[in-house]
C-alpha atoms as a PDB file:
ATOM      1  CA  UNK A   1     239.979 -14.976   6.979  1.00  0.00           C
ATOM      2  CA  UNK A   2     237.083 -16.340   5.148  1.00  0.00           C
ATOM      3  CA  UNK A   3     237.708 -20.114   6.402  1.00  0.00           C
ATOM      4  CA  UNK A   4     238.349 -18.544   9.862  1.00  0.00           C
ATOM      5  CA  UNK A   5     234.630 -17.580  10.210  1.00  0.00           C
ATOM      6  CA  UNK A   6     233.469 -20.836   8.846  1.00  0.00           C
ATOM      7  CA  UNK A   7     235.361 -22.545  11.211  1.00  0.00           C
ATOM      8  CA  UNK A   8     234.142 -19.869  14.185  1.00  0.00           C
ATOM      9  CA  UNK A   9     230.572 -20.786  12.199  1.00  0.00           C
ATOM     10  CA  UNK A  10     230.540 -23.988  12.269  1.00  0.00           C
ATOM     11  CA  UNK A  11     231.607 -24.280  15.784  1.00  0.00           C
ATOM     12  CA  UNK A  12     229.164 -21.927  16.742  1.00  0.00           C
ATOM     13  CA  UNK A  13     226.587 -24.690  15.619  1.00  0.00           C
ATOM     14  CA  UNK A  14     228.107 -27.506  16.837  1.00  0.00           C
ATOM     15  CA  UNK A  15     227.447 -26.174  20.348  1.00  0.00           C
ATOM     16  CA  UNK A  16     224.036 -25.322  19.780  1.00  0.00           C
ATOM     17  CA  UNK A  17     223.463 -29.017  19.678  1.00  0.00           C
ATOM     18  CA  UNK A  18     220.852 -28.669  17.706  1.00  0.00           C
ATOM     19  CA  UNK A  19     218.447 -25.213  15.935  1.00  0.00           C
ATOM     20  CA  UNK A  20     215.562 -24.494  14.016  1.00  0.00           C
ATOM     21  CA  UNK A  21     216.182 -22.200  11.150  1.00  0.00           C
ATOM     22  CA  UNK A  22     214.113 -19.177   9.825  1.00  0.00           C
ATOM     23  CA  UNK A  23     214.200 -20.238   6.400  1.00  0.00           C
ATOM     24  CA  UNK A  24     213.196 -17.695   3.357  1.00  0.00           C
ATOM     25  CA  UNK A  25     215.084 -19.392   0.388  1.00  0.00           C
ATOM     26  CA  UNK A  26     217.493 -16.360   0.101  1.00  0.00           C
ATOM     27  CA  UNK A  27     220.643 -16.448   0.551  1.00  0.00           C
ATOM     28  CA  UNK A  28     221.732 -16.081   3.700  1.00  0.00           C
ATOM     29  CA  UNK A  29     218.985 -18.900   5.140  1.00  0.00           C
ATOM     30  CA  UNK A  30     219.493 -21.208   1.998  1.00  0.00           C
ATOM     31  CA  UNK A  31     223.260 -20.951   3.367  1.00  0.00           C
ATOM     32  CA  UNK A  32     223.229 -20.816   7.334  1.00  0.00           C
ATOM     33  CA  UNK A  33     220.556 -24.160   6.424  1.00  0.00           C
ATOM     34  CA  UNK A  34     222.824 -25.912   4.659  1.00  0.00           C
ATOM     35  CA  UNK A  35     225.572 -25.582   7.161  1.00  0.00           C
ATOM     36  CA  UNK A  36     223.724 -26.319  10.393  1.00  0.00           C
ATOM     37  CA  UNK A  37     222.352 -29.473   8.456  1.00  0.00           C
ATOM     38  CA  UNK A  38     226.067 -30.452   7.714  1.00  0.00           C
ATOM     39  CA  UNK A  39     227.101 -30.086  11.109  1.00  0.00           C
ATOM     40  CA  UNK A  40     224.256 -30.881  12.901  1.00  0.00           C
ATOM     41  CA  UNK A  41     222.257 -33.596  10.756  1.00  0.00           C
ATOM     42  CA  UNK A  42     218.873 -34.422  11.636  1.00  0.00           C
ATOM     43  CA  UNK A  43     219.184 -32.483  15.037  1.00  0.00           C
ATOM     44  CA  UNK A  44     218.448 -29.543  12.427  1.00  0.00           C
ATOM     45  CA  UNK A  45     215.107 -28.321  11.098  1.00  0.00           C
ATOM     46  CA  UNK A  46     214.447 -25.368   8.810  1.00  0.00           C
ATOM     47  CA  UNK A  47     211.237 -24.096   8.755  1.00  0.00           C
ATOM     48  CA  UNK A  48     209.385 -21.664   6.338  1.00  0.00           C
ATOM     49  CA  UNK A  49     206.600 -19.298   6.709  1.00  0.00           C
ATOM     50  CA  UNK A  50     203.580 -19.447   3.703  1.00  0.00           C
ATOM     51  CA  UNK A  51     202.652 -15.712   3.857  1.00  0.00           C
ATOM     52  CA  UNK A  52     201.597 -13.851   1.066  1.00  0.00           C
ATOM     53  CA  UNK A  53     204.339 -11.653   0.995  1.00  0.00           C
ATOM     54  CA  UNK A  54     206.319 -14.296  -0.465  1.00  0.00           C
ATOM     55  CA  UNK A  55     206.519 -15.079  -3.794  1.00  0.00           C
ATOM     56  CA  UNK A  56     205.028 -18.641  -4.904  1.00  0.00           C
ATOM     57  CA  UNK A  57     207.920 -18.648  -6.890  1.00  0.00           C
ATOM     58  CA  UNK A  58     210.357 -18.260  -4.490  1.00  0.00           C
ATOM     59  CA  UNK A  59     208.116 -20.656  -1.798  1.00  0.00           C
ATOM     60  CA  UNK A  60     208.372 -23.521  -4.532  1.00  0.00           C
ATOM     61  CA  UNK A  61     211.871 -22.344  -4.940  1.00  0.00           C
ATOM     62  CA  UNK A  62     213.159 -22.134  -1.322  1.00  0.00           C
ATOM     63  CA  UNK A  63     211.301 -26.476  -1.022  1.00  0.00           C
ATOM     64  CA  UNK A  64     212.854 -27.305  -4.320  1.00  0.00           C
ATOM     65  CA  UNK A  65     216.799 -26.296  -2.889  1.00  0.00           C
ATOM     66  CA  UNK A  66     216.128 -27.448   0.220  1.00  0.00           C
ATOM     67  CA  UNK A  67     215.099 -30.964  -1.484  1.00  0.00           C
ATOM     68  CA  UNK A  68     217.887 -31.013  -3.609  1.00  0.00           C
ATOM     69  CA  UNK A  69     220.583 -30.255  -0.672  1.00  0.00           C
ATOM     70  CA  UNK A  70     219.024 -32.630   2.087  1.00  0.00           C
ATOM     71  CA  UNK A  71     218.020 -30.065   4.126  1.00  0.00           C
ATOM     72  CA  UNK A  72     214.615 -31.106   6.392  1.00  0.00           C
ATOM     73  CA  UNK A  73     212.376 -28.567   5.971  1.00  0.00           C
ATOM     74  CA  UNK A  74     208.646 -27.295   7.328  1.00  0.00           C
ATOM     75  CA  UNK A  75     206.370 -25.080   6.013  1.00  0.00           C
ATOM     76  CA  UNK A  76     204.098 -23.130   8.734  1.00  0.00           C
ATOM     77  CA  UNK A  77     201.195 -20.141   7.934  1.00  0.00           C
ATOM     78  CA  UNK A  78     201.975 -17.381   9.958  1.00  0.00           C
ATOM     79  CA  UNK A  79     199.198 -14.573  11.031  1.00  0.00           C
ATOM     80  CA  UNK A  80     200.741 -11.180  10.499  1.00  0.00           C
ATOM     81  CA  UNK A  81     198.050 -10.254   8.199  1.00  0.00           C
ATOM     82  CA  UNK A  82     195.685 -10.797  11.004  1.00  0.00           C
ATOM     83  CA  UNK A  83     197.652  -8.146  12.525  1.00  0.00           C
ATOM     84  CA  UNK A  84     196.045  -4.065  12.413  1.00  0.00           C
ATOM     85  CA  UNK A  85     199.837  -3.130  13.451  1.00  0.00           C
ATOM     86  CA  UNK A  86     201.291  -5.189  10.272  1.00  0.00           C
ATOM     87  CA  UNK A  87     198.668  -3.979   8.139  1.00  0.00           C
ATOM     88  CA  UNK A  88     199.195  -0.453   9.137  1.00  0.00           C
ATOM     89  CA  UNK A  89     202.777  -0.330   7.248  1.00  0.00           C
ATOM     90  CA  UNK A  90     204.275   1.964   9.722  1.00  0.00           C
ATOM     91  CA  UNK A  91     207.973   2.126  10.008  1.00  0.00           C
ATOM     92  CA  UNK A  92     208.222  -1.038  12.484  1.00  0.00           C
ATOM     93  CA  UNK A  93     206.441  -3.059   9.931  1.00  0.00           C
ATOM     94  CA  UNK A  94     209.014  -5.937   9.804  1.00  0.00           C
ATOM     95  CA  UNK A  95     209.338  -6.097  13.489  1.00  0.00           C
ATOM     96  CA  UNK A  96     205.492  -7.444  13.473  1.00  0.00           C
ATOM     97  CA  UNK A  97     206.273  -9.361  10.474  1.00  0.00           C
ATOM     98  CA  UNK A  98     209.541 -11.435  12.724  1.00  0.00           C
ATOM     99  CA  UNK A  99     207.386 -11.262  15.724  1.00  0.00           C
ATOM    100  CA  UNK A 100     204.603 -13.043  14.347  1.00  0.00           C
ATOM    101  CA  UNK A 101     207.450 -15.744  12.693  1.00  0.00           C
ATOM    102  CA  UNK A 102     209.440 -16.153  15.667  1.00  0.00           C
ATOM    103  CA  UNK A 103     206.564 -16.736  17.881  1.00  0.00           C
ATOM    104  CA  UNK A 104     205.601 -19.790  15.791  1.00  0.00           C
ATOM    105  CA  UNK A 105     209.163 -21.118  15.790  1.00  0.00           C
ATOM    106  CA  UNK A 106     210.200 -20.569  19.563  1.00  0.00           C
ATOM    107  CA  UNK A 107     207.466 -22.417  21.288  1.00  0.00           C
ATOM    108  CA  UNK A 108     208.022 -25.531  18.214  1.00  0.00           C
ATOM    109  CA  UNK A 109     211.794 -25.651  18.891  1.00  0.00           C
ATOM    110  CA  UNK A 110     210.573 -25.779  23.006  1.00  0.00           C
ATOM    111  CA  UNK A 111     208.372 -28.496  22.166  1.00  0.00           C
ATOM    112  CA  UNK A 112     210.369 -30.563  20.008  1.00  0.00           C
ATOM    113  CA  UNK A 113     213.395 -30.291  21.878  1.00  0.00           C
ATOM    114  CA  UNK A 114     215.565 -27.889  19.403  1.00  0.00           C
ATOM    115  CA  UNK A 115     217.553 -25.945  21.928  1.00  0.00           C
ATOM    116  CA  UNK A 116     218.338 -22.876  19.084  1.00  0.00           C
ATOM    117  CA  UNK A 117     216.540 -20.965  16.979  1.00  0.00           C
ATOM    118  CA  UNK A 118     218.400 -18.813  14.682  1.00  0.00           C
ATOM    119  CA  UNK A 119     218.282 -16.862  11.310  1.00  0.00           C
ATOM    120  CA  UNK A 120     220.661 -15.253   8.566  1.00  0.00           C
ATOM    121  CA  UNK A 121     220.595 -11.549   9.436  1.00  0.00           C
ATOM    122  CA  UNK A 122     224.618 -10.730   8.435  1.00  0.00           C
ATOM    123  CA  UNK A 123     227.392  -8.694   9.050  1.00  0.00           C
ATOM    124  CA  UNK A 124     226.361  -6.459   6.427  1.00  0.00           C
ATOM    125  CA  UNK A 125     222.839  -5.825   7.424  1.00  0.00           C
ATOM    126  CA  UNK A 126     224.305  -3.943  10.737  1.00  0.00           C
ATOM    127  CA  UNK A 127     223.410  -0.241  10.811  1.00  0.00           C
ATOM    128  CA  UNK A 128     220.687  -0.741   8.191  1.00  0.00           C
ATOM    129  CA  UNK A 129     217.031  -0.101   9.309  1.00  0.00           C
ATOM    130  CA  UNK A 130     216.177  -3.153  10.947  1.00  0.00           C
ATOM    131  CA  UNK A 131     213.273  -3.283  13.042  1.00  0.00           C
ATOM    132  CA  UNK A 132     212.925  -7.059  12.577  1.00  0.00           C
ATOM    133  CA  UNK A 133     216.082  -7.888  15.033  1.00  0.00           C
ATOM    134  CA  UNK A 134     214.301  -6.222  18.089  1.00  0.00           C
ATOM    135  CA  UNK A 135     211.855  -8.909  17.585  1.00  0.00           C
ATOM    136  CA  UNK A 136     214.764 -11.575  17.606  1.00  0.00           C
ATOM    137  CA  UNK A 137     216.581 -10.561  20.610  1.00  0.00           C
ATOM    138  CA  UNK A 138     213.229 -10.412  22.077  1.00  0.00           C
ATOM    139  CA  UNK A 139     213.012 -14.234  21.438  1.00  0.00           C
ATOM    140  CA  UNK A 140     216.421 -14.767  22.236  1.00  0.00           C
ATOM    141  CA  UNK A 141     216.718 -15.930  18.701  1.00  0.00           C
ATOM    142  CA  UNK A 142     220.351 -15.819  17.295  1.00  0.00           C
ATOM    143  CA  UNK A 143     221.801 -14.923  13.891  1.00  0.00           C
ATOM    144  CA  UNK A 144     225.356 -16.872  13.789  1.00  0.00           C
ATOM    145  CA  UNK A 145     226.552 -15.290  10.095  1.00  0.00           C
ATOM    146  CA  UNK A 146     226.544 -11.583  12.184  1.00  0.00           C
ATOM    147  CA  UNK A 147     228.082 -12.810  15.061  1.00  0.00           C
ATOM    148  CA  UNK A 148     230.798 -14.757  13.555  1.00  0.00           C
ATOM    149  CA  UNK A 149     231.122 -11.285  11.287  1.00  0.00           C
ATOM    150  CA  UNK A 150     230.041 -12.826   7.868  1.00  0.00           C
ATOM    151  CA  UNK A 151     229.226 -10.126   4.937  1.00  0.00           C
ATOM    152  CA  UNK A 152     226.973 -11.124   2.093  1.00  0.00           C
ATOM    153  CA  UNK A 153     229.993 -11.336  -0.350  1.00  0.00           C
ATOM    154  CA  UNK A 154     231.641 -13.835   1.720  1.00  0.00           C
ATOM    155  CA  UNK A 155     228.247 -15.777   2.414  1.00  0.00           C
ATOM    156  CA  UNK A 156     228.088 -15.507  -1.993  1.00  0.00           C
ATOM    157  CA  UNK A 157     231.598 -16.893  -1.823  1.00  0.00           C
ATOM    158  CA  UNK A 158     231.055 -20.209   0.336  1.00  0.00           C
ATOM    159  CA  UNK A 159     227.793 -20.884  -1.072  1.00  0.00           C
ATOM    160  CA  UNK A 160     229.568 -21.083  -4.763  1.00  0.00           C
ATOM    161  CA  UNK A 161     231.502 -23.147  -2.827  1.00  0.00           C
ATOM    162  CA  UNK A 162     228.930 -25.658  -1.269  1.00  0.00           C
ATOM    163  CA  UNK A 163     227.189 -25.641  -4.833  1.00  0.00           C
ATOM    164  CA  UNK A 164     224.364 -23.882  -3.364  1.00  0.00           C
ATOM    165  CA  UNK A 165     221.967 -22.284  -6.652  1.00  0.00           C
ATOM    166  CA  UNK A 166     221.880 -19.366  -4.153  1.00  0.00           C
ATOM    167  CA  UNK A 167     225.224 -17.982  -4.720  1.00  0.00           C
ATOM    168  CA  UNK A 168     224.510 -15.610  -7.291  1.00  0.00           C
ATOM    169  CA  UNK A 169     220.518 -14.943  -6.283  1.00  0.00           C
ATOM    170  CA  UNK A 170     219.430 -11.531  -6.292  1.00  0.00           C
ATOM    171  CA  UNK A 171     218.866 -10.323  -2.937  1.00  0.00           C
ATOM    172  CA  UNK A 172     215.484  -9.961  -2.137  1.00  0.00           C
ATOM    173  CA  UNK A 173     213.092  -8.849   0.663  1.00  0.00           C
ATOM    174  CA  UNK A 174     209.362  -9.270   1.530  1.00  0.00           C
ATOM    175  CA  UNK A 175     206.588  -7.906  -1.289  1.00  0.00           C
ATOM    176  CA  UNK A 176     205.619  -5.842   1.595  1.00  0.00           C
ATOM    177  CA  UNK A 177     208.435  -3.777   1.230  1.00  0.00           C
ATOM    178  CA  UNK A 178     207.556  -2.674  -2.088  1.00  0.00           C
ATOM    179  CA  UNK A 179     204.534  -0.520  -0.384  1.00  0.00           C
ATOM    180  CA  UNK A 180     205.496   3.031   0.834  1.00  0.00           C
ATOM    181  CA  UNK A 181     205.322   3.099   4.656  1.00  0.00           C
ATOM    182  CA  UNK A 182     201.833   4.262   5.847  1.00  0.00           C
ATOM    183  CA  UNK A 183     199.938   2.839   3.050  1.00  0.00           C
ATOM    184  CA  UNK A 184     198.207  -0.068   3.773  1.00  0.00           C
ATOM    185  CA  UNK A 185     199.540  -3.178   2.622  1.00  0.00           C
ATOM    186  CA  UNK A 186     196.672  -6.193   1.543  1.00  0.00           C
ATOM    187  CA  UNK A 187     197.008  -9.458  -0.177  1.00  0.00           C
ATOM    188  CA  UNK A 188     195.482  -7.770  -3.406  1.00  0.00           C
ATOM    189  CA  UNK A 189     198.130  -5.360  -3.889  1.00  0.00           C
ATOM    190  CA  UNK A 190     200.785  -8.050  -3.100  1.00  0.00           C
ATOM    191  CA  UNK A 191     199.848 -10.240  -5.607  1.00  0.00           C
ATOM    192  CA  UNK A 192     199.618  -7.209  -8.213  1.00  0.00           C
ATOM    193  CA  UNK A 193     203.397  -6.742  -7.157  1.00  0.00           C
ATOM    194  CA  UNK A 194     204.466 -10.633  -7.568  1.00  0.00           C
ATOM    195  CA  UNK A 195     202.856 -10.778 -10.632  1.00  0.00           C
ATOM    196  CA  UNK A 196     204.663  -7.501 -12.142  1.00  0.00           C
ATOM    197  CA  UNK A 197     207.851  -8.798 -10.913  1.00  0.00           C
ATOM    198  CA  UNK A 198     206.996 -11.580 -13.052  1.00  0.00           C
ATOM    199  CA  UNK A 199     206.753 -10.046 -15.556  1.00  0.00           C
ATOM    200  CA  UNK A 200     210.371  -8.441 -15.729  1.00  0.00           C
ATOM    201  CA  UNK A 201     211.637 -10.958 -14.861  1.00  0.00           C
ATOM    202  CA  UNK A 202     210.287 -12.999 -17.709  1.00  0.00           C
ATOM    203  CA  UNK A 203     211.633 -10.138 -20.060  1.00  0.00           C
ATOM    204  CA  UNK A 204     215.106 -11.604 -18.315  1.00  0.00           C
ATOM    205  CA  UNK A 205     216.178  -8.878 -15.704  1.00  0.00           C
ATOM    206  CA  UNK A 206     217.691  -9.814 -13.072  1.00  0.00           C
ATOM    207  CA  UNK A 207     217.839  -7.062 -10.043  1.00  0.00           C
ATOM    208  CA  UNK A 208     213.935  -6.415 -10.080  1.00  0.00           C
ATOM    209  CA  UNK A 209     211.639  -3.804  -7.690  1.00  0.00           C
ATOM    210  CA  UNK A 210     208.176  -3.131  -8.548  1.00  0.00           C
ATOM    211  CA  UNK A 211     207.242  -0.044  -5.802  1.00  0.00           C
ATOM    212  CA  UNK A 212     203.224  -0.129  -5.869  1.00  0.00           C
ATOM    213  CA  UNK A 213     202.128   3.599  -4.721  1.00  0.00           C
ATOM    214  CA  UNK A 214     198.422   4.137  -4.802  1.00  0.00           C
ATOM    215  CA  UNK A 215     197.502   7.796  -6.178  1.00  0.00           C
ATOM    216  CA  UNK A 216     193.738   9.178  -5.268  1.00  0.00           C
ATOM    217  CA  UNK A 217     191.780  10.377  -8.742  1.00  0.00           C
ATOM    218  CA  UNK A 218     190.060  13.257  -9.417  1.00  0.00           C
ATOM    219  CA  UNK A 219     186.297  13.149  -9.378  1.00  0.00           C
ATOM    220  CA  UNK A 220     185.679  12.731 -13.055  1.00  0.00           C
ATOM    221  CA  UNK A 221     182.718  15.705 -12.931  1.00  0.00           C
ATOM    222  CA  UNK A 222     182.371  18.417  -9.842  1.00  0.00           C
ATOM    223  CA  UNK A 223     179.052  16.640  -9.423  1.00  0.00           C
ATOM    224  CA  UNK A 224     180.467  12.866  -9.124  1.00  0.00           C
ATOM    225  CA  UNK A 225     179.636  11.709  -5.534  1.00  0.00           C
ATOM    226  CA  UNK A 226     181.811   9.532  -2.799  1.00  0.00           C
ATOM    227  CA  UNK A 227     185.141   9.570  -2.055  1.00  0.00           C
ATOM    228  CA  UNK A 228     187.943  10.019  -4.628  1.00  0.00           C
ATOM    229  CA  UNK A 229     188.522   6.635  -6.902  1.00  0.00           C
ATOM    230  CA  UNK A 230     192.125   4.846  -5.900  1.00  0.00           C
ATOM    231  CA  UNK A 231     194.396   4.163  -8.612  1.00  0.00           C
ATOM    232  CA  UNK A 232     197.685   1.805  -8.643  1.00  0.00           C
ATOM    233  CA  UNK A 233     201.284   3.313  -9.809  1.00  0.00           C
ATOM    234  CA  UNK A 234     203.806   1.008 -10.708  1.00  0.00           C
ATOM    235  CA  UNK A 235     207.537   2.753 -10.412  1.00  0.00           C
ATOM    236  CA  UNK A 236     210.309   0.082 -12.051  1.00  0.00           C
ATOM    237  CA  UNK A 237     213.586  -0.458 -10.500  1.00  0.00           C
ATOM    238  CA  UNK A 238     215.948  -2.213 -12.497  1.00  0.00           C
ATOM    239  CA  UNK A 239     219.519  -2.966 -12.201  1.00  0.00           C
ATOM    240  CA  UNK A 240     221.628   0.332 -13.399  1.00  0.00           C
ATOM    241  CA  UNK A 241     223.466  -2.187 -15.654  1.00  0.00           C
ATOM    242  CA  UNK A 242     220.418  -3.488 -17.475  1.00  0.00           C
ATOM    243  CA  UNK A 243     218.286  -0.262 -17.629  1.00  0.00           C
ATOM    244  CA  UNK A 244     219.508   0.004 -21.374  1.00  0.00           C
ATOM    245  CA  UNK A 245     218.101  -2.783 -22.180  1.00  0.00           C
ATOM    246  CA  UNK A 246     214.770  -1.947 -21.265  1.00  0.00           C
ATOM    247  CA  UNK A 247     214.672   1.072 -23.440  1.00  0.00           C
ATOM    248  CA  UNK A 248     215.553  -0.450 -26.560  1.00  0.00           C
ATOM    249  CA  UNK A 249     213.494  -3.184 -29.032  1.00  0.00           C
ATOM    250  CA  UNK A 250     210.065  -1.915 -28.088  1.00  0.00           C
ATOM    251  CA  UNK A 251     210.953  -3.449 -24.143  1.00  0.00           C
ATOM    252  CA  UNK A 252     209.439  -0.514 -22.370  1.00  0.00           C
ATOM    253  CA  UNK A 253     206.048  -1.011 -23.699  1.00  0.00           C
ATOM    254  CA  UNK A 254     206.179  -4.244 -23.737  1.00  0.00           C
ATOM    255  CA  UNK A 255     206.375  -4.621 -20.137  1.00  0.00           C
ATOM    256  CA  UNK A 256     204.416  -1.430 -19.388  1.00  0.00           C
ATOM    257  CA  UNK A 257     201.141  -2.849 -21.490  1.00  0.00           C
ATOM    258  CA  UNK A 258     201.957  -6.162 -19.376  1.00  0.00           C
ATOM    259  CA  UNK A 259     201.787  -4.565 -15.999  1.00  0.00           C
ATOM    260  CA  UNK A 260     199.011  -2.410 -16.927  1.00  0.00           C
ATOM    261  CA  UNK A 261     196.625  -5.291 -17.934  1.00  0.00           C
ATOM    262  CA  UNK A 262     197.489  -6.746 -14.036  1.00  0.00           C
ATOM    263  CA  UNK A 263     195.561  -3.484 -12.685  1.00  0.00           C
ATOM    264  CA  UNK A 264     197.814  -0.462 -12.792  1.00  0.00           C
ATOM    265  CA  UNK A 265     196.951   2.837 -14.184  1.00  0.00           C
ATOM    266  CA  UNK A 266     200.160   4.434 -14.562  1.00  0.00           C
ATOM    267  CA  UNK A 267     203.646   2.492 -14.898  1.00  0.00           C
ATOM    268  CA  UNK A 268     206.592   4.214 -14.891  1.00  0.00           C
ATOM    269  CA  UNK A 269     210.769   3.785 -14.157  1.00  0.00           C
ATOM    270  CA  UNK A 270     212.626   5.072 -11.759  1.00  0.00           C
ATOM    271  CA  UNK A 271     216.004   6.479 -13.192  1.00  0.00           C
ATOM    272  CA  UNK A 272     217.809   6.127 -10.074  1.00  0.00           C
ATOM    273  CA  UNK A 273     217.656   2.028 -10.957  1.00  0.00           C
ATOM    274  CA  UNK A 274     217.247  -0.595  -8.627  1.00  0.00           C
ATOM    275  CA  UNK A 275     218.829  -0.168  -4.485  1.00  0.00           C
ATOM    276  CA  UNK A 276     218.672  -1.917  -1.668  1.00  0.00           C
ATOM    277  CA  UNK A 277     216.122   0.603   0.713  1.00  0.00           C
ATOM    278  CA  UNK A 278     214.682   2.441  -2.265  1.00  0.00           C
ATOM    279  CA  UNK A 279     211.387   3.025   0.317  1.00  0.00           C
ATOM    280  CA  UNK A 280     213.759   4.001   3.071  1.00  0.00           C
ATOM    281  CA  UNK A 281     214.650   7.362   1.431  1.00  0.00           C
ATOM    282  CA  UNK A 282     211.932   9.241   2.023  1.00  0.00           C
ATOM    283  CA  UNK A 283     211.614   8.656   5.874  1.00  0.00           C
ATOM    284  CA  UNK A 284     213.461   9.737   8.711  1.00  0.00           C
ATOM    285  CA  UNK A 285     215.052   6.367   9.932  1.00  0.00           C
ATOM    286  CA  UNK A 286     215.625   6.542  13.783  1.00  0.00           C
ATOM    287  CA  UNK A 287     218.899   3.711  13.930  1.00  0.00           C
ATOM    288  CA  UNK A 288     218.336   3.233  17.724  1.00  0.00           C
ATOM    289  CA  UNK A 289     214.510   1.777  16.987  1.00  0.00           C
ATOM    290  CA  UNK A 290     213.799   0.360  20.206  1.00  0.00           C
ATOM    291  CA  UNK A 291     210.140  -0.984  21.338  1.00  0.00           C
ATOM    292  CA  UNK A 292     208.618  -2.804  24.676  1.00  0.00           C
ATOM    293  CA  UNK A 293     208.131  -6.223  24.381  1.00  0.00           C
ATOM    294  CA  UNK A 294     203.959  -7.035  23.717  1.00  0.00           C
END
């Protein structure tokens, strides 16, 4: 079954012709890059957007793989930040976000002469909250691992195969997504997430969420004047498998004096662990999101 869809997938790309590729270093891109390289050569680009909800890490990361595997990559800034709407952090965040991304990649592909442009949402994303594939059928952008039916597991299967570092990567998402909806996300607050990601990820744990929440303090007197000081709350997710191991040998406040010293008042773990959507719990998610084109 599994070689069936890479067949399907790799057919799929040979009569594209050619494609640029939304590129993120995760998984599914690292993957779907690799293949349409292998099938396609040089008639393949990836490209990759500097914003600072990504991780220099995982930027240096995502250049570093694609390097290593011969895929041809580009690096573009994108403007989302410029963007009230993206700012804003409503529930439709991530279709600014892939609006913003795809209309820097559409009118290069035009211009160059790339007659695709595709991107790794999968099989297993369907029926999650994705606002972020309005904005690609909007484009007219494709995403050949969903159509050909591919799951994450089997994507983790063939990219053990290809000898792709990716295989076993935890899956990860924008830094965005680690602010609530409808509190504002900035630069500043995403680099006090990347950096207290870091951090746990230093300690050696491996399925990492750092959820910033901002809490409004009390006056400190009934006399104090201007609005209520902001603080920063820091709520852990770690992987229900490793959450031991952050309560024993002292861990716990080792990381929590860490992640305090970055700018957070309060730091504190959520017992539930780390899961895909954490954010998404608290909202009422409307599946058949649907928005006019801008």
């Amino acid at each position: 079954m599994i070689s069936e869809k890479f067949a399907k997938l790799k057919e799929l790309l040979r009569a594209c012709g050619s494609c640029v590729v939304a590129y993120s270093g995760g998984v599914d891109s690292v993957f779907l890059a690799r293949v349409a390289r292998d099938v396609l050569g040089d008639k393949s680009l990836s490209i990759i957007a500097d914003t600072p909800s990504l991780p220099r890490r995982e930027l240096q990361e995502a250049l570093e793989i694609a390097a290593l595997h011969g895929i041809p990559v580009r690096v573009v800034h994108t403007a989302e930040f410029d963007n009230p709407k993206y700012l804003a952090n409503s529930q439709d965040r991530c279709y600014f976000c892939k609006h913003e991304l795809f209309a820097e990649l559409v009118p290069i592909a035009q211009a160059e002469g790339y007659a695709a442009v595709l991107y790794g949402e999968n099989a297993s994303d369907v029926g999650d909250h994705r606002p972020g594939a309005v904005a690609a059928a909007e484009f007219r952008v494709r995403a050949p691992l969903k159509e050909v039916g591919f799951t994450k597991a089997e994507i983790r299967t063939l990219s053990a195969q290809l000898g792709l570092p990716t295989a076993d990567k935890p899956q990860m998402a924008c830094l965005s997504s680690r602010v609530p909806y409808g509190e504002t996300v900035t630069p500043e607050k995403l680099k006090m997430i990347e950096e207290a990601e870091y951090v746990l990820r230093d300690f050696g744990f491996h399925d990492v969420r750092v959820r910033h929440h901002e809490l409004t303090a009390a006056p400190a007197t009934p006399a104090s004047v201007g609005a209520p000081a902001k603080q920063h709350l820091a709520r852990i997710e770690v992987g229900p498998g490793e959450m031991g191991r952050l309560l024993v040998d002292n861990t716990a406040r080792q990381v929590a004096e860490a992640i305090k010293k970055l700018g957070y008042a309060h730091v504190t773990l959520d017992l539930l662990g780390y899961r895909r959507g954490s954010m998404n719990e608290v909202m009422a998610v409307n599946l058949n999101f649907t928005r006019k084109p801008v």
